[in-house]
Protein backbone atom coordinates (compact mmCIF):
# COMPACT_ATOMS: atom_id res chain seq x y z
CA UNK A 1 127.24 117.55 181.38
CA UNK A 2 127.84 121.15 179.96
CA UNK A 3 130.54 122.77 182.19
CA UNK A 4 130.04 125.92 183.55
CA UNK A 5 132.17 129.19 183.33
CA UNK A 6 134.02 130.51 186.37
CA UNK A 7 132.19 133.41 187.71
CA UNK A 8 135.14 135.84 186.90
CA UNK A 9 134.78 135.02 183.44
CA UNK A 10 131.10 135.21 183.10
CA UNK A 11 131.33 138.60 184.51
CA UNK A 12 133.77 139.62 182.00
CA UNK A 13 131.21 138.70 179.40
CA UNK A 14 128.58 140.17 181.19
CA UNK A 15 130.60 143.56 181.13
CA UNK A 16 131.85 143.28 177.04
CA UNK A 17 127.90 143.11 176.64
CA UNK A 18 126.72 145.42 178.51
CA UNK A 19 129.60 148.00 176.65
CA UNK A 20 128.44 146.46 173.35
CA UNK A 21 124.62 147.18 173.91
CA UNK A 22 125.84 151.23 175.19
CA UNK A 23 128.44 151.09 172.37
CA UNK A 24 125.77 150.51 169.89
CA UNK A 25 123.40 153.05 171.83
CA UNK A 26 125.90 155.62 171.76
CA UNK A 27 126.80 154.60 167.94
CA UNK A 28 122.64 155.22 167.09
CA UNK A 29 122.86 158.56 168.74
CA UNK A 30 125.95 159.83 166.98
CA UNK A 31 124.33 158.96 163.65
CA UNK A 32 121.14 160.30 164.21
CA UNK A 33 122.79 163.33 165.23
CA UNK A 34 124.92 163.49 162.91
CA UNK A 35 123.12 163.13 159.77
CA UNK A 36 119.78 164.89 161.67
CA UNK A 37 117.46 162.00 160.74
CA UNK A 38 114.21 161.93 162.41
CA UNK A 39 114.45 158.60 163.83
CA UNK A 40 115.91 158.52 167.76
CA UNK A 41 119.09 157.79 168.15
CA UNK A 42 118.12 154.62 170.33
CA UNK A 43 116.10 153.24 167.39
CA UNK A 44 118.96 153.66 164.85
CA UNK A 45 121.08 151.58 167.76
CA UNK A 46 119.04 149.01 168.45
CA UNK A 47 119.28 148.48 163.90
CA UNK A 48 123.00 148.38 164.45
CA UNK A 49 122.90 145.85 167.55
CA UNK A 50 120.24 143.66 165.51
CA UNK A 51 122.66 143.82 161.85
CA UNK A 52 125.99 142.75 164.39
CA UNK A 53 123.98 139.59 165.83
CA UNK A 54 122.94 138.85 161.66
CA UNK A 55 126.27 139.07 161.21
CA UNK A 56 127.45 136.47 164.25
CA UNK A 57 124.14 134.38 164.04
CA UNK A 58 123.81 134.17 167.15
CA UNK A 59 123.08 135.72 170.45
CA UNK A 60 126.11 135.45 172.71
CA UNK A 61 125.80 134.01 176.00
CA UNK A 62 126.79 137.63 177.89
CA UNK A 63 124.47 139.68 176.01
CA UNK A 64 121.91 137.11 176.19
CA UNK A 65 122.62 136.69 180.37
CA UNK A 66 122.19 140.90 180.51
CA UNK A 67 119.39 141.54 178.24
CA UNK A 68 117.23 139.18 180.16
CA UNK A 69 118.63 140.57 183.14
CA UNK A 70 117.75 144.22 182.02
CA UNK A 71 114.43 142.98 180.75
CA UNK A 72 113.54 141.79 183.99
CA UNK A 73 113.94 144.97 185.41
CA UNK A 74 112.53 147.01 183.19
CA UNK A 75 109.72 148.58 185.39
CA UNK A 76 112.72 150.31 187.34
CA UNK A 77 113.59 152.30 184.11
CA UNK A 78 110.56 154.04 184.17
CA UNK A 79 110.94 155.48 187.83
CA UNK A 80 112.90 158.31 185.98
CA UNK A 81 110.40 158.75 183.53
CA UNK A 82 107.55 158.76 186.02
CA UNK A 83 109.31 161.32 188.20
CA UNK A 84 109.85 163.48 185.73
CA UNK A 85 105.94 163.78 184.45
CA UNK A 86 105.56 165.12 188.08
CA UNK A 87 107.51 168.14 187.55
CA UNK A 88 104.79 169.13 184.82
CA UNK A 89 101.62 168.26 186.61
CA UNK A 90 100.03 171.37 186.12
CA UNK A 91 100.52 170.79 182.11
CA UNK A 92 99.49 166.79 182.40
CA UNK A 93 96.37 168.08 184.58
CA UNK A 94 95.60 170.87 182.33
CA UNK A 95 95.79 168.50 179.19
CA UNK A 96 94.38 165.41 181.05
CA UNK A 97 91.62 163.99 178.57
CA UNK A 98 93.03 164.61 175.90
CA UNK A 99 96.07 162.68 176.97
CA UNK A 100 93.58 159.64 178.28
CA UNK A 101 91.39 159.70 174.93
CA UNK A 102 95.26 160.06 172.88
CA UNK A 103 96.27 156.49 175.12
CA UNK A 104 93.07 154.69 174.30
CA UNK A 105 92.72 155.45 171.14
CA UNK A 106 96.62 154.67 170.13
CA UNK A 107 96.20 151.81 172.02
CA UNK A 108 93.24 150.29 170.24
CA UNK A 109 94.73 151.16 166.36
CA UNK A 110 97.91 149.45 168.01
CA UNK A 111 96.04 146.14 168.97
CA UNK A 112 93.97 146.26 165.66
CA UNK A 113 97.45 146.59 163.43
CA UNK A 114 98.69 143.94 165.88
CA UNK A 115 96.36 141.46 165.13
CA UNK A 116 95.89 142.29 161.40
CA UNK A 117 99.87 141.70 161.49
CA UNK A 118 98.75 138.03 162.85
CA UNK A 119 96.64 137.22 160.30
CA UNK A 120 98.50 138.49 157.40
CA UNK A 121 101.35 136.26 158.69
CA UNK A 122 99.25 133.14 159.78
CA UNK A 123 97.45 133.24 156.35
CA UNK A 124 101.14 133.58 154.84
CA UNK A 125 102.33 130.74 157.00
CA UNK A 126 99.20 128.59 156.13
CA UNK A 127 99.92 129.31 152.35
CA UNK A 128 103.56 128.02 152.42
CA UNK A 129 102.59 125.08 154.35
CA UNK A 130 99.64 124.38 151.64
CA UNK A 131 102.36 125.33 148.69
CA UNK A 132 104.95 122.42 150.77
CA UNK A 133 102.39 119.53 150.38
């Protein structure tokens, strides 16, 4: 029977995650800034979140708990986002189509490099598997 944390605990953890995913936000940012590289800051953050988990080999059970939480309410983070598209409606109607053709088409190449991704790595997997017997 796996014994549960008490809930002051687990929102302890919850907290130190939540600080560590921001930390390593904030940490992306500075670099970027910092050394102007054209990647976002966010990107650069999420590298230095995914190099710290390498590092522990594992996900810990906090960070795990608030990602999924986070992920789950994802949608909400685009209310911002959505809200502030309004306030340039006369450039988004102005520059509708070729906003609509831009989505499609970046959409398609996406789902074509997605599934050429797949079959690179299913022939690669299939190979190995061959090589193995």
């Amino acid at each position: 029977m796996v014994k549960k944390k008490p809930i002051a605990l687990r929102i302890v953890f919850w907290l130190l995650a939540f600080v560590v995913l921001v930390a390593c936000n904030e940490a992306g940012n500075y670099v970027a800034t910092e050394l102007s590289l054209p990647v976002p800051g966010t990107v650069i953050g999420i590298l230095i979140l995914l190099v710290g988990l390498g590092v522990f080999r594992r996900v810990p059970e906090g960070l795990n708990d608030v990602s999924v939480y986070l992920l789950s309410h994802l949608n909400l983070l685009y209310v911002p986002a959505g809200v502030g598209v309004l306030g340039y409606v006369a450039l988004v109607t102005r520059d509708f189509w070729p906003i609509v053709i831009t989505l499609f088409v970046s959409t398609f190449l996406a789902t074509i490099a997605g599934g050429l991704a797949f079959q690179f790595v299913q022939r690669a997997m299939d190979n190995g598997k061959a090589a193995n017997e």
